[in-house]
N, C-alpha and C. Protein backbone atom coordinates (compact mmCIF):
# COMPACT_ATOMS: atom_id res chain seq x y z
N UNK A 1 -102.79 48.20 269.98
CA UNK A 1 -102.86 49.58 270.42
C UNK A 1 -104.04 50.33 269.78
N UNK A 2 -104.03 50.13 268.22
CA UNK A 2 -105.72 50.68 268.14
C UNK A 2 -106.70 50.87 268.46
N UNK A 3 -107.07 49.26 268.98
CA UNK A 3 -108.14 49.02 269.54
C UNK A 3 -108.32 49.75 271.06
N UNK A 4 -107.06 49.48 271.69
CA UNK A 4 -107.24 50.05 273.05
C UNK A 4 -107.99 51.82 272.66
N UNK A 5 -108.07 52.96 271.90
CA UNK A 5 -108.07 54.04 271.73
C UNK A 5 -109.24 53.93 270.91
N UNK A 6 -109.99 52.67 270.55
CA UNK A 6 -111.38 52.61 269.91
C UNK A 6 -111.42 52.40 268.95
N UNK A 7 -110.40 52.61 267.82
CA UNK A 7 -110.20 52.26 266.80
C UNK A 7 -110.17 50.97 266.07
N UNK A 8 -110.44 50.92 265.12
CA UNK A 8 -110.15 49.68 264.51
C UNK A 8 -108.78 49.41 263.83
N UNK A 9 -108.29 48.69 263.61
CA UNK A 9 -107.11 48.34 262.84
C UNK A 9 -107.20 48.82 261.79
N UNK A 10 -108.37 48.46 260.96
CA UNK A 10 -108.34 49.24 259.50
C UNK A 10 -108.86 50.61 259.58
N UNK A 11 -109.47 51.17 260.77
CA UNK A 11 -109.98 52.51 260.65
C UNK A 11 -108.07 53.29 261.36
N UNK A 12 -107.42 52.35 261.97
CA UNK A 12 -105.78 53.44 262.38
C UNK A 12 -105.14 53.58 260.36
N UNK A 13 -105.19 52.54 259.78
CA UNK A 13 -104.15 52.25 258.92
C UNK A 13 -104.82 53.29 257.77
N UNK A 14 -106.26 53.25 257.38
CA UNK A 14 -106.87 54.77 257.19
C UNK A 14 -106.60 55.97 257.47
N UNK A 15 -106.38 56.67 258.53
CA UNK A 15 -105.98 57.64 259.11
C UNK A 15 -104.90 57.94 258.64
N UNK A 16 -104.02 56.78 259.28
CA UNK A 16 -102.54 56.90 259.02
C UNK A 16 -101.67 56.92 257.21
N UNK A 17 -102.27 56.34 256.76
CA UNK A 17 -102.37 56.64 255.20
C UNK A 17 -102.77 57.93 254.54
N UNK A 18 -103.83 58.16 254.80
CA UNK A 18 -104.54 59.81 254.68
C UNK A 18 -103.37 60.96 255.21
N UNK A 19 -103.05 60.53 256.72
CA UNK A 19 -102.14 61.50 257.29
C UNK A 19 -100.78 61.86 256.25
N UNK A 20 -100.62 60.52 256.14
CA UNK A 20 -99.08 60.72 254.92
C UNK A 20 -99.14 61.35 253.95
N UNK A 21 -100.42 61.08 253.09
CA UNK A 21 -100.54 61.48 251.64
C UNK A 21 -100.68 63.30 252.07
N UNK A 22 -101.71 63.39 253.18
CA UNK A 22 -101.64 64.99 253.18
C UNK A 22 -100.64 65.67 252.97
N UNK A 23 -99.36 65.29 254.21
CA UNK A 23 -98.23 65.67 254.42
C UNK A 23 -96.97 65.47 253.14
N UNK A 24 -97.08 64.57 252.29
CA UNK A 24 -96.34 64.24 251.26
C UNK A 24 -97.27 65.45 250.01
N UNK A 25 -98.16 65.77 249.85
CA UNK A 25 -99.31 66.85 249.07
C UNK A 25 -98.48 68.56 249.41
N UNK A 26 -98.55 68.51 250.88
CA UNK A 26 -97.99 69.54 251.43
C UNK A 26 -96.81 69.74 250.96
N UNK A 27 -95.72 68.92 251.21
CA UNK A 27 -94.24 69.32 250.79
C UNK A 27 -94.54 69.32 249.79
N UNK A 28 -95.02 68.47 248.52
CA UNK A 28 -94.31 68.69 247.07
C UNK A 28 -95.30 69.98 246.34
N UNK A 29 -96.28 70.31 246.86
CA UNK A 29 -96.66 72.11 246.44
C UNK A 29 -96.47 72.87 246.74
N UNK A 30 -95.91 73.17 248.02
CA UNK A 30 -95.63 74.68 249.15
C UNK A 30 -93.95 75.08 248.32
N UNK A 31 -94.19 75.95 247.62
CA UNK A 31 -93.13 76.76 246.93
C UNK A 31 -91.92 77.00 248.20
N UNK A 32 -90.62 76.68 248.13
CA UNK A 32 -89.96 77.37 248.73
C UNK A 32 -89.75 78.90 248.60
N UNK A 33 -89.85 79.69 249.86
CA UNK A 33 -89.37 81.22 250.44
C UNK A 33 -88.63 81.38 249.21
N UNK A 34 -87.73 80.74 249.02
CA UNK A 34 -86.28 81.26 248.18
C UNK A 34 -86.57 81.11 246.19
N UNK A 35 -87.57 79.89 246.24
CA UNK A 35 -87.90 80.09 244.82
C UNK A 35 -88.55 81.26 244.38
N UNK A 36 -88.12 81.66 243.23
CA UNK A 36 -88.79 83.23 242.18
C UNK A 36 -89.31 82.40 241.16
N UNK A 37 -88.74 81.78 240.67
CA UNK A 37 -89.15 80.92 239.57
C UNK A 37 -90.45 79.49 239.72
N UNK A 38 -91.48 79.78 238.59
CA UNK A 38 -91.73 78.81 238.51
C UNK A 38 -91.47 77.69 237.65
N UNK A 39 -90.89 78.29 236.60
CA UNK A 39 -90.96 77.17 235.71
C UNK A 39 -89.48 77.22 235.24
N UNK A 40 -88.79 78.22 235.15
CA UNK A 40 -87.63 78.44 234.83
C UNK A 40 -86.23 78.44 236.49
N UNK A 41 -85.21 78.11 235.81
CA UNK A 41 -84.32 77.87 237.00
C UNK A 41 -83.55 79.32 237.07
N UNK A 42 -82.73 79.54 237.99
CA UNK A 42 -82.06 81.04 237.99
C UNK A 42 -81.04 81.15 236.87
N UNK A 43 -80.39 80.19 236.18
CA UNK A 43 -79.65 80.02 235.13
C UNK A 43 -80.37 80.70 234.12
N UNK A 44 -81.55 79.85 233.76
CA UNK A 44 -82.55 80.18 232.54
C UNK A 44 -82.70 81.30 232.76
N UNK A 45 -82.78 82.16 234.04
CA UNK A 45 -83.55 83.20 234.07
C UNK A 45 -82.86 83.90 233.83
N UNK A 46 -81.71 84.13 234.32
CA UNK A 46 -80.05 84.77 233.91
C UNK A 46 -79.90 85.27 232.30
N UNK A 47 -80.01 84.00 231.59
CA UNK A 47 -79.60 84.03 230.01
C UNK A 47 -81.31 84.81 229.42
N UNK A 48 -82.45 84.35 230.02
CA UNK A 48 -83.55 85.12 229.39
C UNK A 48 -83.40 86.50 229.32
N UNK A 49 -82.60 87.04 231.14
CA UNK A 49 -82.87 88.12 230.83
C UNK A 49 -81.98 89.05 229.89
N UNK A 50 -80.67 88.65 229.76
CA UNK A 50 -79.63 88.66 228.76
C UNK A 50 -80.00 88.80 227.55
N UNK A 51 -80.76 87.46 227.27
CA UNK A 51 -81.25 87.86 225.92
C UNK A 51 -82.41 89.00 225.35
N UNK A 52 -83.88 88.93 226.50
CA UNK A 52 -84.59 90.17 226.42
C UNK A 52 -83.84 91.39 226.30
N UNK A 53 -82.66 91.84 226.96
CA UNK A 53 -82.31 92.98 226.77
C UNK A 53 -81.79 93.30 225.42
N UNK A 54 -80.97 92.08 224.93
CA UNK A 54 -80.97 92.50 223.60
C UNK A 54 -81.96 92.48 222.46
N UNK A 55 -82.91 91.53 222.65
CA UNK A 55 -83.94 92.16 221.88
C UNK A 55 -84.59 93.80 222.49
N UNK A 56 -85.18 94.15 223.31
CA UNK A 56 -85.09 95.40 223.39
C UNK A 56 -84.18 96.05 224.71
N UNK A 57 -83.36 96.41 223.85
CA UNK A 57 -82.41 97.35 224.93
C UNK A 57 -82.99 98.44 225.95
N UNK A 58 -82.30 98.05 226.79
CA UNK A 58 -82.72 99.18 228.01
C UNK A 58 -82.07 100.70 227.58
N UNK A 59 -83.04 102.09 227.89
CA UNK A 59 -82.29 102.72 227.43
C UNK A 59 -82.73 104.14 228.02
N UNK A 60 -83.52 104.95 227.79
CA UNK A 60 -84.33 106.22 228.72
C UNK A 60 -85.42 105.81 229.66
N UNK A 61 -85.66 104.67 228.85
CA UNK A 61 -87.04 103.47 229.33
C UNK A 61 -86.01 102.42 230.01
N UNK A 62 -87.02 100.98 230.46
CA UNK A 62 -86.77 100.14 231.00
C UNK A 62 -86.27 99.28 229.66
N UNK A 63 -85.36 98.15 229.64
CA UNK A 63 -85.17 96.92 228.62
C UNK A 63 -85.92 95.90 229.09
N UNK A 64 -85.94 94.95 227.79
CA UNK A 64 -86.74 93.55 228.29
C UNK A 64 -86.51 93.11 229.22
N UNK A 65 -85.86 92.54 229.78
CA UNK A 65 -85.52 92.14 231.61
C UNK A 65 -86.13 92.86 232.15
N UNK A 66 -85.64 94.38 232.44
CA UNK A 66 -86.47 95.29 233.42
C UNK A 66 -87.99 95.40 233.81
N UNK A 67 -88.23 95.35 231.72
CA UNK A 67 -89.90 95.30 231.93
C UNK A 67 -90.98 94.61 231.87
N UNK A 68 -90.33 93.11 232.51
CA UNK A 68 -91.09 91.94 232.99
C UNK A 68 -90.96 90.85 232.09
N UNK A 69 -89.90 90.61 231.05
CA UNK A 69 -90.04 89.51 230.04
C UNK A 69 -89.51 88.45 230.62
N UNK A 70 -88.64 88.07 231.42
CA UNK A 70 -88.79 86.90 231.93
C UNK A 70 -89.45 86.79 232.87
N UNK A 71 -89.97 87.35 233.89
CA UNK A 71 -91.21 87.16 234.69
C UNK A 71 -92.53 86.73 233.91
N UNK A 72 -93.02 87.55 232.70
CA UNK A 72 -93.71 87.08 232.06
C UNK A 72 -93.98 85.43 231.47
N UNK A 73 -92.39 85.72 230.90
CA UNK A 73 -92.24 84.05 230.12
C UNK A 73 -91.90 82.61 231.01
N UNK A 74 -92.15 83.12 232.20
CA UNK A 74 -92.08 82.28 233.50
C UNK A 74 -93.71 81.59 233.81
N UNK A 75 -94.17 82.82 233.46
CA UNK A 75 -95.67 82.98 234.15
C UNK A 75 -96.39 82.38 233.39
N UNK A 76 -96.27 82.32 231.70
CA UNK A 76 -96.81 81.82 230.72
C UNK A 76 -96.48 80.07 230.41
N UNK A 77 -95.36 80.27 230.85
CA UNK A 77 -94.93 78.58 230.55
C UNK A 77 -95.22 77.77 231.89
N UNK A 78 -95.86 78.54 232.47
CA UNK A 78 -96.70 77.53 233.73
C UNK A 78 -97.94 77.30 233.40
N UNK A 79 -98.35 78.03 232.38
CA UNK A 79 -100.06 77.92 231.75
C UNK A 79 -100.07 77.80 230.73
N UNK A 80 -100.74 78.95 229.86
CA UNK A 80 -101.25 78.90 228.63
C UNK A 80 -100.12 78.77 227.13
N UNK A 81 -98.58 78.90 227.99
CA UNK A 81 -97.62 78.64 226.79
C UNK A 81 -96.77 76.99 227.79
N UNK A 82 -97.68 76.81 228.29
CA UNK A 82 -96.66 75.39 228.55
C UNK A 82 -96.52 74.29 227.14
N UNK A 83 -96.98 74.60 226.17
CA UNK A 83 -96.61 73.83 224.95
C UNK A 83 -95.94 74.05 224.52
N UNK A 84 -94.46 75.19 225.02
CA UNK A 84 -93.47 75.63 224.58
C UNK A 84 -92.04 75.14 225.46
N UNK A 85 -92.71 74.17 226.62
CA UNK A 85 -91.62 74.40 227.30
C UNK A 85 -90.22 73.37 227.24
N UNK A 86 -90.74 72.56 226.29
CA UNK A 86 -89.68 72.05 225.62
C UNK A 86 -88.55 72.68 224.76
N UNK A 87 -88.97 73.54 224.16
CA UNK A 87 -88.60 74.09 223.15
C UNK A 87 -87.88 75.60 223.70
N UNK A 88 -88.27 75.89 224.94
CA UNK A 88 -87.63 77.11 225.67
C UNK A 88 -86.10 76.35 226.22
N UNK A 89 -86.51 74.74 227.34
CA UNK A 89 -85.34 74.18 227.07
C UNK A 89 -84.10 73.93 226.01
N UNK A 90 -84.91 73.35 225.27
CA UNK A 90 -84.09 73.06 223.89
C UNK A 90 -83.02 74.18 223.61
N UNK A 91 -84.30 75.51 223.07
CA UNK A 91 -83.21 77.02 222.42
C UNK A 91 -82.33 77.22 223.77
N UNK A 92 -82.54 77.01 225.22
CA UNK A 92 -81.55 77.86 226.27
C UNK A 92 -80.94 77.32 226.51
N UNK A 93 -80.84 75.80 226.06
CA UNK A 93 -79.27 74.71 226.05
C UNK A 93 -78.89 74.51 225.02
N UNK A 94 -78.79 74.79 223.51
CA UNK A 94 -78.21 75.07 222.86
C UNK A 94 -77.50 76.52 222.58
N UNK A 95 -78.20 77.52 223.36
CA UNK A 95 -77.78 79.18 223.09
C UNK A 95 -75.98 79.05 224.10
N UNK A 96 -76.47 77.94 225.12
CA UNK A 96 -75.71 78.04 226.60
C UNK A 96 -74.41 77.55 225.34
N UNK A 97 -74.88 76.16 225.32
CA UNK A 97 -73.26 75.16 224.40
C UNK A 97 -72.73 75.66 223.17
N UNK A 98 -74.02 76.19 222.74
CA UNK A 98 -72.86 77.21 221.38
C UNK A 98 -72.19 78.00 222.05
N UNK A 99 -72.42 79.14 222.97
CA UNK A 99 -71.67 79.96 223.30
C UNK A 99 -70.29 79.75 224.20
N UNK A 100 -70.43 78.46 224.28
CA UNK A 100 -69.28 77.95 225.22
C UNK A 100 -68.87 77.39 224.07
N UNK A 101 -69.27 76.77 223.25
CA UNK A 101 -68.10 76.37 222.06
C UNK A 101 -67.41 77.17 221.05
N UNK A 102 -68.07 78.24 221.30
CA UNK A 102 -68.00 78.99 220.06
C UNK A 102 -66.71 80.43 220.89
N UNK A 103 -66.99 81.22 222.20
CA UNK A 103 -66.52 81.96 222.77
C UNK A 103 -66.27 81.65 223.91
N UNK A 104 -66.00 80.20 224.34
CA UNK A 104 -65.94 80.21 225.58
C UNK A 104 -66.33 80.57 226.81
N UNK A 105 -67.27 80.99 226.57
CA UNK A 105 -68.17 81.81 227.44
C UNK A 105 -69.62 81.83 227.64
N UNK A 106 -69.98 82.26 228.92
CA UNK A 106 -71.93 82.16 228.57
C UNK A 106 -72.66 83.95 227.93
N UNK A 107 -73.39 83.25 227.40
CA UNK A 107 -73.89 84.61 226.34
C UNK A 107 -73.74 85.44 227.40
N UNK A 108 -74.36 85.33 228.83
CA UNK A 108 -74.40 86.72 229.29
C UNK A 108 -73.20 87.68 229.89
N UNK A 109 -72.31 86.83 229.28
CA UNK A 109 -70.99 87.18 229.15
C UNK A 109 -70.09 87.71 228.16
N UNK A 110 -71.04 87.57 227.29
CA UNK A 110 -70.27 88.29 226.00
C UNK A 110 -70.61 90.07 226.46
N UNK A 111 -69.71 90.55 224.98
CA UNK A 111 -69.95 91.99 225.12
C UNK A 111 -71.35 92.27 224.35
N UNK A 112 -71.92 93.09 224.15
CA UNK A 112 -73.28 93.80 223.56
C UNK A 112 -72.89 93.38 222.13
N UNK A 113 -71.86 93.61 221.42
CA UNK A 113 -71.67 93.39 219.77
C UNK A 113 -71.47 91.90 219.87
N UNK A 114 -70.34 91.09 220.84
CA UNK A 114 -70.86 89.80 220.60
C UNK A 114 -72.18 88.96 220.43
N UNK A 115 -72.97 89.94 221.57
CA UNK A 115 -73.98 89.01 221.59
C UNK A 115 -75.36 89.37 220.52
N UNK A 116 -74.54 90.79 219.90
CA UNK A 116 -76.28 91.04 218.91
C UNK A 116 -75.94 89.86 217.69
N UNK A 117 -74.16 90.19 217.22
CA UNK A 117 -73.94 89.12 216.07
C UNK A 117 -74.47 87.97 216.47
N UNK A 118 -74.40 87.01 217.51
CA UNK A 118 -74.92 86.04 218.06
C UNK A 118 -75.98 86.06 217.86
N UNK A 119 -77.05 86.74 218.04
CA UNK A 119 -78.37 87.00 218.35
C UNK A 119 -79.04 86.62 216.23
N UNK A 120 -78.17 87.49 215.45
CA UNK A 120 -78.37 88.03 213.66
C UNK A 120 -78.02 86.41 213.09
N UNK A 121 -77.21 85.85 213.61
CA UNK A 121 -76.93 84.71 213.09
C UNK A 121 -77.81 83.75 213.48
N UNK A 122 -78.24 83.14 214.71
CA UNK A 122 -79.19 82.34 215.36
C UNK A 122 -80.66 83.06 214.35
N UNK A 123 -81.08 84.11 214.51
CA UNK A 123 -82.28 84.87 213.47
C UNK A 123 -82.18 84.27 212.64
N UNK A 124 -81.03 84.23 211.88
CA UNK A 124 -81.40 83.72 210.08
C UNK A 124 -81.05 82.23 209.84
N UNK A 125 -80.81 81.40 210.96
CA UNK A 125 -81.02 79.87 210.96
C UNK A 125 -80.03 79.33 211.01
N UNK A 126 -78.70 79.87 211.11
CA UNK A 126 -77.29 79.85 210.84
C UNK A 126 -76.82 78.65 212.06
N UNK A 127 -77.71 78.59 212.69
CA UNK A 127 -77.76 77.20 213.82
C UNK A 127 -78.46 75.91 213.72
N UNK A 128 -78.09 74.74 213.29
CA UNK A 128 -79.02 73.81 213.16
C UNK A 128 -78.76 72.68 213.26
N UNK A 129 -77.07 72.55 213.49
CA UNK A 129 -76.66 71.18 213.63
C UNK A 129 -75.88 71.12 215.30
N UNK A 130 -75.63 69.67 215.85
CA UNK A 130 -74.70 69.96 217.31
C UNK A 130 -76.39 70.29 218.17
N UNK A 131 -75.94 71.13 219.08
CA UNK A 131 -76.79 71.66 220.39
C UNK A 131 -78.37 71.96 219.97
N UNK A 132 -78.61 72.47 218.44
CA UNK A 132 -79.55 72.89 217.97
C UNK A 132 -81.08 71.81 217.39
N UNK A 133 -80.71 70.41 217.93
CA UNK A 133 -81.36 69.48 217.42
C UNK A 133 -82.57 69.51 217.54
N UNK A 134 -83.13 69.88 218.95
CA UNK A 134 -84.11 70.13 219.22
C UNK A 134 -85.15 71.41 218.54
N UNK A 135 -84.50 72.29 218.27
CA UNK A 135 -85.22 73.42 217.63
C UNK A 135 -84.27 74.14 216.99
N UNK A 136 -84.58 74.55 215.87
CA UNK A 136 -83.67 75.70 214.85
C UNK A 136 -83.53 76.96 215.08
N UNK A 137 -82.56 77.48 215.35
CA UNK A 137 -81.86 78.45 216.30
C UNK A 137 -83.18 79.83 215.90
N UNK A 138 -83.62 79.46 214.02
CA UNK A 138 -84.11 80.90 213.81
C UNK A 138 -85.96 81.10 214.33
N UNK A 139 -86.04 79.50 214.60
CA UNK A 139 -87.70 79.61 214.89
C UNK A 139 -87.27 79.91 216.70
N UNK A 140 -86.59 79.14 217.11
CA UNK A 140 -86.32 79.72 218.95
C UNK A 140 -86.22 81.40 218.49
N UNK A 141 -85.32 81.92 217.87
CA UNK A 141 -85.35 83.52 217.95
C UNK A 141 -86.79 84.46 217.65
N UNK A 142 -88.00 83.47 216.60
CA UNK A 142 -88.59 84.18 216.63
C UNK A 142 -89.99 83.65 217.47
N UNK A 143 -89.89 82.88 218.64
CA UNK A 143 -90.67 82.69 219.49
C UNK A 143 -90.01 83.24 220.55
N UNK A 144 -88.82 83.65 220.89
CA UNK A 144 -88.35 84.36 221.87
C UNK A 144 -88.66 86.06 221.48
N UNK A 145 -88.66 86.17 220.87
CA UNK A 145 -88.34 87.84 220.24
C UNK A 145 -90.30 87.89 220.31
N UNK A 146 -91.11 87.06 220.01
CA UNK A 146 -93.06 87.18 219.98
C UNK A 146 -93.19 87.76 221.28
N UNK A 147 -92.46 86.88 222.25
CA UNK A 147 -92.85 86.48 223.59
C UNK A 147 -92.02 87.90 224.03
N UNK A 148 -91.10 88.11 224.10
CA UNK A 148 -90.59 89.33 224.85
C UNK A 148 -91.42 90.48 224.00
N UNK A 149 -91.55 90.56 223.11
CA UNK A 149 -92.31 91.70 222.89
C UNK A 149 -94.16 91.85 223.20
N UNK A 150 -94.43 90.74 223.51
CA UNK A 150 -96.09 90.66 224.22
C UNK A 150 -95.56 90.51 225.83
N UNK A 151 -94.37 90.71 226.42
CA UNK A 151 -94.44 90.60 227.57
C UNK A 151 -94.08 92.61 227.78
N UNK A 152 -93.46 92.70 226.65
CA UNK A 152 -92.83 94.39 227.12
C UNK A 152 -94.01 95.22 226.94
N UNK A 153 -95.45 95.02 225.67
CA UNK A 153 -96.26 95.53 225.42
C UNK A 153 -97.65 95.16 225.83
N UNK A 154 -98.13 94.13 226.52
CA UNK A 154 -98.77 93.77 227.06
C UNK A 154 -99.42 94.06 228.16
N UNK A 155 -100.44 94.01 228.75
CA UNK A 155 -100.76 94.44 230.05
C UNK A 155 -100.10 93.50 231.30
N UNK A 156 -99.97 94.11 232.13
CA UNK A 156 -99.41 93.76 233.48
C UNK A 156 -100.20 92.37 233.97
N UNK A 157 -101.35 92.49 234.24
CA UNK A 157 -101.83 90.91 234.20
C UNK A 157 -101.31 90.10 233.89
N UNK A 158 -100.63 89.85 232.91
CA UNK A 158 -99.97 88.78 232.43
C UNK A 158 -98.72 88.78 233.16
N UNK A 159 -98.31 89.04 233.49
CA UNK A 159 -96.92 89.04 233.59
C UNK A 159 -95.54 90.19 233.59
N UNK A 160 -95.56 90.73 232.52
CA UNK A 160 -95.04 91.61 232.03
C UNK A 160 -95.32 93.36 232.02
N UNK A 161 -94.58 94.02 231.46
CA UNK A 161 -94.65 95.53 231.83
C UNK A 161 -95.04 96.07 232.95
N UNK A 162 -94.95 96.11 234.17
CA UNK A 162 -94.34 96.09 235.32
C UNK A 162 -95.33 97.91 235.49
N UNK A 163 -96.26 98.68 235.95
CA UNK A 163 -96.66 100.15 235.90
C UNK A 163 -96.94 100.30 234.50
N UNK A 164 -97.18 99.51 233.80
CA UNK A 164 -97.60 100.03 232.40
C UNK A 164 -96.51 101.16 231.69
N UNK A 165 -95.16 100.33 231.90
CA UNK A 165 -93.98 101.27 231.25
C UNK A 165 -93.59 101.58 229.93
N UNK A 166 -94.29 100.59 229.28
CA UNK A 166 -94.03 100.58 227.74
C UNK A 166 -95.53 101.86 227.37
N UNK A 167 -96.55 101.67 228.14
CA UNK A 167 -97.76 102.47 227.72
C UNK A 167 -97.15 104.43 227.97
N UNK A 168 -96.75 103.87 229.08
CA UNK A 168 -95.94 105.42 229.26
C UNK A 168 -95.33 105.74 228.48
N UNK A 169 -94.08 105.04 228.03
CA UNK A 169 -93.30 105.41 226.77
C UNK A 169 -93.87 105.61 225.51
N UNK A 170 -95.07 105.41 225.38
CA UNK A 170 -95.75 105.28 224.03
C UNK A 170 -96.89 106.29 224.73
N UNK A 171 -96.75 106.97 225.50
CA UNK A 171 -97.76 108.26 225.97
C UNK A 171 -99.03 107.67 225.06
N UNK A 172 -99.69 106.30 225.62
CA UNK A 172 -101.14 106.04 225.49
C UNK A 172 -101.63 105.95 226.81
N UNK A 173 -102.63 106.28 226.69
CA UNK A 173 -104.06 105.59 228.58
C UNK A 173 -103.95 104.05 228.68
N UNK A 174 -103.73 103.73 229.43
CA UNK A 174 -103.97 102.69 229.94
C UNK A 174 -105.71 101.86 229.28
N UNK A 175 -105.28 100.63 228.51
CA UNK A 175 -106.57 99.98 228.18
C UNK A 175 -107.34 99.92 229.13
N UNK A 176 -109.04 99.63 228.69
CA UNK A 176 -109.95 99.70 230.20
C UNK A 176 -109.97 98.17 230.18
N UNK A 177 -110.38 97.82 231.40
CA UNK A 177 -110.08 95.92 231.62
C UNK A 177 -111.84 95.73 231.32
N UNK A 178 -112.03 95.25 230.32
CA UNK A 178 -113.37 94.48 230.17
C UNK A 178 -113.54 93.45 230.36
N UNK A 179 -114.64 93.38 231.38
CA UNK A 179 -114.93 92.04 231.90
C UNK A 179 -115.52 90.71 230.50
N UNK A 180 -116.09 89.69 231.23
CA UNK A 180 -116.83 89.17 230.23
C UNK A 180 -117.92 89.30 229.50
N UNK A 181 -118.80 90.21 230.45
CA UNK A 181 -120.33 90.90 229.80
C UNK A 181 -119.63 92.05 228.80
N UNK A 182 -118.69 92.07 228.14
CA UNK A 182 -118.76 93.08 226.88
C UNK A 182 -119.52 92.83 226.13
N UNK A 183 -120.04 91.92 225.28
CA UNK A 183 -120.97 91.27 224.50
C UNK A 183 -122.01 91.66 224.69
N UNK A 184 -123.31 92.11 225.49
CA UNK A 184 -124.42 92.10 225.79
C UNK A 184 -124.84 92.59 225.02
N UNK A 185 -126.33 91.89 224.47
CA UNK A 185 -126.91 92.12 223.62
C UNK A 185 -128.67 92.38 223.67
């Protein structure tokens, strides 16, 4: 049949190879409609934002959730913090199994005092054996607590602070965006 259409046998099986790989390229990059997430699942995103809020509470202003910290820490662990993303696993499946061993429950289910004590104890290292193998509850708290606070104070580019809400609350101007020719000499 090739030949009849001019082709050669090895110029169809070319084509037809090429054709696949395109189409197999296509499906496994075209984001589904329904995904928000890139790097994080709706679970993760659930307990991030749970936890951002308790590092900064929502309150006259927006809280961490509101003002882009897991959007941020989504955005970052697809790039320039993907050397963390083990370790974002690690702390958000051990935060998940302590809290189910410990209260039966998922953190974002506790009440606000459950979950700050939760939060004071994991801080001072009080986690390290069981679920915590992968990373020590107090270095996950203070790479979670860096990251939500460069996502709440940060410029919007990145990810985070959403209208420059934290700049508002802190009644400063908006930084000017300098390109790369700042330097000129």
């Amino acid at each position: 049949m090739p030949e009849e259409s001019g082709l050669s046998r090895r110029e169809f099986m070319k084509l037809a190879a090429l054709g696949a790989g395109s189409l197999s390229l296509l499906a496994g990059c075209a984001p589904s409609p329904s995904e928000e997430w890139g790097v994080l699942s709706e679970t993760d995103a659930s307990l991030l934002g749970a936890l951002a809020d308790r590092i900064i509470p929502p309150d006259a202003w927006p809280g961490g959730k509101e003002n882009g910290a897991v959007k941020f820490i989504d955005t970052q662990l697809a790039g320039p913090y993907r050397r963390f993303r083990r370790d974002y696993r690690s702390g958000l499946d051990a935060i998940t199994a302590t809290c189910l061993g410990k209260f039966g429950r998922r953190f974002e289910s506790l009440s606000a005092q459950e979950q700050d004590s939760f939060l004071r104890e994991m801080e001072s290292g009080a986690f390290r054996e069981g679920a915590w193998k992968g990373i020590s509850g107090g270095k996950f708290f203070a790479m979670l607590r860096n990251h939500t606070m460069q996502a709440y104070y940060g410029s919007p580019r990145h990810g985070g602070n959403p209208g420059y809400a934290s700049y508002k609350m802190m009644g400063i101007d908006y930084p000017p965006l300098i390109g790369q020719n700042r330097y000129r000499r």
